[in-house]
Each structure stands twice: as structure tokens, then as C-alpha cells.
C-alpha atoms as a PDB file:
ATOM      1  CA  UNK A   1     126.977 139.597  15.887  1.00  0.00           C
ATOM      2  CA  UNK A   2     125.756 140.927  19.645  1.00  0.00           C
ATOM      3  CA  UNK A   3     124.715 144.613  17.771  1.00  0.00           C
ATOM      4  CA  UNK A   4     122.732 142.604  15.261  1.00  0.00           C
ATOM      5  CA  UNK A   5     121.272 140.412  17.996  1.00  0.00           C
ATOM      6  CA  UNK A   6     120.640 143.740  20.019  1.00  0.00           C
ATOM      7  CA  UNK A   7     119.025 145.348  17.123  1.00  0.00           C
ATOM      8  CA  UNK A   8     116.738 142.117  16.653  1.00  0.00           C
ATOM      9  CA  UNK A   9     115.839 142.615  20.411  1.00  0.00           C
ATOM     10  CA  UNK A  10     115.195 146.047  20.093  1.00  0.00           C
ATOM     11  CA  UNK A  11     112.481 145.357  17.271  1.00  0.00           C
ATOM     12  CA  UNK A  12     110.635 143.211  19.635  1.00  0.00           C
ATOM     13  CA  UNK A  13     110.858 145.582  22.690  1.00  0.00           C
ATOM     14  CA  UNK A  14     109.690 148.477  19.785  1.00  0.00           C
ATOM     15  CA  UNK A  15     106.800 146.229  18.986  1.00  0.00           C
ATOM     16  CA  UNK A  16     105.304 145.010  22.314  1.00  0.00           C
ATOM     17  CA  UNK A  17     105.791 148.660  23.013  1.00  0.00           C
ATOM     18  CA  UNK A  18     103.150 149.834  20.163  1.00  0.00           C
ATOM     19  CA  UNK A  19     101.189 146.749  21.508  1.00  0.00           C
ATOM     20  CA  UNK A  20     101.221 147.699  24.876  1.00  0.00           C
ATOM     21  CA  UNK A  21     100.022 151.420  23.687  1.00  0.00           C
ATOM     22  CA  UNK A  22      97.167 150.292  21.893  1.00  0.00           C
ATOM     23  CA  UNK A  23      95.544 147.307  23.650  1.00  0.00           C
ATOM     24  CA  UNK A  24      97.583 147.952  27.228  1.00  0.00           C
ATOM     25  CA  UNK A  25      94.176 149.671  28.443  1.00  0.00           C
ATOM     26  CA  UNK A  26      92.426 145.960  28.233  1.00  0.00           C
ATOM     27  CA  UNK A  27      95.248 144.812  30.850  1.00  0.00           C
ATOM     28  CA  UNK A  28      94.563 147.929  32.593  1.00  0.00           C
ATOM     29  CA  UNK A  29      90.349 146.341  32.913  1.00  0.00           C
ATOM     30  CA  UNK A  30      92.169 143.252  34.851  1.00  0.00           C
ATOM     31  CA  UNK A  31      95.256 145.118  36.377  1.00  0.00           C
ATOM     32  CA  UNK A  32      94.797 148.724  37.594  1.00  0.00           C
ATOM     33  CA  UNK A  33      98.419 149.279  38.735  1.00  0.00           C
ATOM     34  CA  UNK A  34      99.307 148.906  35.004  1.00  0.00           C
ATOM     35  CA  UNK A  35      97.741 152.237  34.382  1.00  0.00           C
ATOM     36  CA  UNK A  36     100.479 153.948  35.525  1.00  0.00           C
ATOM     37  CA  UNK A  37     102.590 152.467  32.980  1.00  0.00           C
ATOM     38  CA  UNK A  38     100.079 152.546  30.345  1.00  0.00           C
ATOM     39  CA  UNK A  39      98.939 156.406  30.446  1.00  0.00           C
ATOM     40  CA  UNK A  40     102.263 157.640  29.862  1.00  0.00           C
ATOM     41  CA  UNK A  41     103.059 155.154  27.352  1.00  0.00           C
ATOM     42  CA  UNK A  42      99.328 155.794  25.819  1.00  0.00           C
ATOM     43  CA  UNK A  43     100.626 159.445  25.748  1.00  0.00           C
ATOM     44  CA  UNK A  44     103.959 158.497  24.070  1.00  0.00           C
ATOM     45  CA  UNK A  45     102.301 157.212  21.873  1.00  0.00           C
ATOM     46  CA  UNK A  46      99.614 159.839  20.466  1.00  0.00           C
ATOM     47  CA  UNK A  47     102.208 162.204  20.802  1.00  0.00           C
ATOM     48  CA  UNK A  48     104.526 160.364  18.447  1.00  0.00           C
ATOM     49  CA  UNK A  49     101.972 160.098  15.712  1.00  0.00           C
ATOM     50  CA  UNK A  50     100.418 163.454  16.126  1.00  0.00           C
ATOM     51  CA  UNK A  51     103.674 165.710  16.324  1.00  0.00           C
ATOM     52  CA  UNK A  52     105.641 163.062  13.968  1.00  0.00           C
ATOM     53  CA  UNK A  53     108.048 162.609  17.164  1.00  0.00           C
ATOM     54  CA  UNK A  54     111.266 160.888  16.419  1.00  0.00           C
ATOM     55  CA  UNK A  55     111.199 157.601  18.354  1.00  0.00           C
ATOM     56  CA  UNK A  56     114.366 156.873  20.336  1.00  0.00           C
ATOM     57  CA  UNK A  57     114.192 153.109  19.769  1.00  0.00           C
ATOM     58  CA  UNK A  58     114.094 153.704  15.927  1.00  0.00           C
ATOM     59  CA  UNK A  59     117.210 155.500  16.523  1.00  0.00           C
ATOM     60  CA  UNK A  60     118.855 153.267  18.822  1.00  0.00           C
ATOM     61  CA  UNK A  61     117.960 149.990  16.426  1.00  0.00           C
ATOM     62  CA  UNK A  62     119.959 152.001  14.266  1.00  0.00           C
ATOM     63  CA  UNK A  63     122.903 152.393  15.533  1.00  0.00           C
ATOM     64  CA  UNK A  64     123.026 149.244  16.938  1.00  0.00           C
ATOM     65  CA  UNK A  65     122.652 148.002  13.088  1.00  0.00           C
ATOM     66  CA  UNK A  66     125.310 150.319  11.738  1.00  0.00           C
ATOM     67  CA  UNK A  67     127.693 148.660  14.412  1.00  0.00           C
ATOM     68  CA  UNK A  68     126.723 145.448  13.278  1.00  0.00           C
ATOM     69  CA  UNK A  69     128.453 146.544   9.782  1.00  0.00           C
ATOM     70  CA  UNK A  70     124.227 146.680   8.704  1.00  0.00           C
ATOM     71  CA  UNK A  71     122.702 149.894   7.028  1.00  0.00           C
ATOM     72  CA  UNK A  72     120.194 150.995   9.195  1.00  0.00           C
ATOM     73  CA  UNK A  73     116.548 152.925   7.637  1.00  0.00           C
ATOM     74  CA  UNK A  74     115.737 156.398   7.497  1.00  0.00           C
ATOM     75  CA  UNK A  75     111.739 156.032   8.206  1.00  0.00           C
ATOM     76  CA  UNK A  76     110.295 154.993  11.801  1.00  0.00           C
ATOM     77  CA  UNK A  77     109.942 151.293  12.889  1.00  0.00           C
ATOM     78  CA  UNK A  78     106.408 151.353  11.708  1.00  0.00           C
ATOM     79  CA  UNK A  79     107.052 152.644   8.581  1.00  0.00           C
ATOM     80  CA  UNK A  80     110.065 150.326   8.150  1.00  0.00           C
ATOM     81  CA  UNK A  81     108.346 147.030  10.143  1.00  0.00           C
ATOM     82  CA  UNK A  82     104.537 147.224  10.510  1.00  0.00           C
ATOM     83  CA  UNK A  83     103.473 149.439   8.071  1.00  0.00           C
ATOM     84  CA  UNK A  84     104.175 147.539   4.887  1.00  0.00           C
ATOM     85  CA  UNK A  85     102.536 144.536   6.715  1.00  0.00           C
ATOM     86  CA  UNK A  86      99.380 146.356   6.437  1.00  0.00           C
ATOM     87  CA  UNK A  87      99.421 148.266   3.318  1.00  0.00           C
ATOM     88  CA  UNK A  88     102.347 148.918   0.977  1.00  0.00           C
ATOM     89  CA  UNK A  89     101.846 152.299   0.351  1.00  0.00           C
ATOM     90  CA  UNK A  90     103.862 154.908   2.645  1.00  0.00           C
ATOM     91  CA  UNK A  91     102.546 156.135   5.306  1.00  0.00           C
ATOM     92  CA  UNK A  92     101.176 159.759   4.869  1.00  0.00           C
ATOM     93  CA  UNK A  93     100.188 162.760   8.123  1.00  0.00           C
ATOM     94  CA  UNK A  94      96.093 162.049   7.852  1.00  0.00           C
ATOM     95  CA  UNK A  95      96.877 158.347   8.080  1.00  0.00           C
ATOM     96  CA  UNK A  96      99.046 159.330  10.765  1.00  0.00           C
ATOM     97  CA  UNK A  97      96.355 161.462  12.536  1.00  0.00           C
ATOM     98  CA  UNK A  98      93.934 158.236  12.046  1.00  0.00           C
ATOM     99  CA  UNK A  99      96.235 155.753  14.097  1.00  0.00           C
ATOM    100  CA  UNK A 100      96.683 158.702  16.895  1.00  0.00           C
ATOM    101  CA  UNK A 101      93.045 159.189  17.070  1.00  0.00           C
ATOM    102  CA  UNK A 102      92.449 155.051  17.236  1.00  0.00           C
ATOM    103  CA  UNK A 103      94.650 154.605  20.319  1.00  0.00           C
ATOM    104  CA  UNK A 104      93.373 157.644  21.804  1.00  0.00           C
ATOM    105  CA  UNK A 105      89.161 156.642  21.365  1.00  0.00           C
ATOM    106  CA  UNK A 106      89.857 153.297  22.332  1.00  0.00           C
ATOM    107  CA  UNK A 107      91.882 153.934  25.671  1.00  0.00           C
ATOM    108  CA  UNK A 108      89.592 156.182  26.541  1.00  0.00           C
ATOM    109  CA  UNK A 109      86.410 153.686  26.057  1.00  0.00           C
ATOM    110  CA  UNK A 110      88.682 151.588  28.520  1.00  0.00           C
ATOM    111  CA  UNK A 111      89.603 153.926  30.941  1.00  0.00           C
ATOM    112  CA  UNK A 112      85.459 155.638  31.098  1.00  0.00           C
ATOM    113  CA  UNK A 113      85.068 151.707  32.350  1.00  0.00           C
ATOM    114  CA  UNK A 114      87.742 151.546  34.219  1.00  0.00           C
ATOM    115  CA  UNK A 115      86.614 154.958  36.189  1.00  0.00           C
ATOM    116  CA  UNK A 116      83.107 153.923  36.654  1.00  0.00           C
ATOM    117  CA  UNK A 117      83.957 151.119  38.091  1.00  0.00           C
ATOM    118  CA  UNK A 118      86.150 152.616  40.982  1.00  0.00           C
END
């Protein structure tokens, strides 16, 4: 019961992570100290859809479902999670390249504001 409950809480940590990657520049316009957390993460994140990185939190989520007596998934947490929210069809390298390119235009449209205004 704990490793399924751990699993469940590692979804949600996954998931405010990807949130935090895309829109955690906007914070950044209100909270500059939260750019040191964000640019890494940012980077995490382009990296991860441009090199087709492993996540470690997929991995971990899955273990922590296969000691819950659970089978775990063999895709990412967006592929698994998100992705079939959006559209059903799998998720294929140019979308891939797409979603890398998103996060990266629009944190840097934040953070060319948030340098001009320094």
C-alpha cells in the first residue's frame, strides 16, 4: 500500500516538475531567485526531449509500482500520463523536437524580459 501511495506521489512530483519546466519562467517574472531552480530544470527538460533522456522519476515510479505487486510501463511518464490526454496517438522524435523547442522559445521570451529589466 505505501509503494503504491509513493508511486501516486511520485506522479504528482513528475508532473509539477514538467509544469514547473514549462511555465516556471512566469514565476521567475515575479520571483528572480527561482531562476536558479528553473534554468537547470528548463535545461532538464530540453535535454530530455531532445536526446530522448531516460527520466529518473519514470524509473523510480516504477519500481515503486512493481513493489506495490503493480506492473509498471515501459514508455516515459508523458507518454504513459500526459500524452494520451492530449492526443492518442504515440508520441513520435519530431513531436518530440516540437515540445523541446516550445519550452525552450518560451523561457527564453521570459528570461529576454527578465534581463532587460535588471
Amino acid at each position: 500500500m505505501l509503494y503504491r501511495i509513493a508511486a501516486d506521489g511520485l506522479v504528482l512530483l513528475h508532473l509539477s516538475f514538467i509544469l514547473f519546466v514549462v511555465l516556471g519562467g512566469l514565476l521567475v517574472l515575479k520571483w528572480r531567485r527561482l531562476m536558479m531552480w528553473h534554468l537547470p530544470a528548463a535545461a532538464w527538460g530540453v535535454a530530455v526531449e531532445l536526446f530522448h533522456l531516460p527520466c529518473p522519476l519514470t524509473q523510480w515510479e516504477n519500481r515503486m509500482r512493481h513493489a506495490a505487486g503493480q506492473s509498471g510501463y515501459g514508455d516515459g511518464f508523458i507518454e504513459h500520463y500526459v500524452w494520451p490526454l492530449i492526443y492518442p496517438v504515440g508520441l513520435t522524435p519530431a513531436i518530440q523536437l516540437w515540445l523541446a523547442g516550445f519550452v525552450l522559445v518560451v523561457n527564453l521570451v521570459v528570461y529576454l524580459r527578465v534581463l532587460r529589466a535588471i
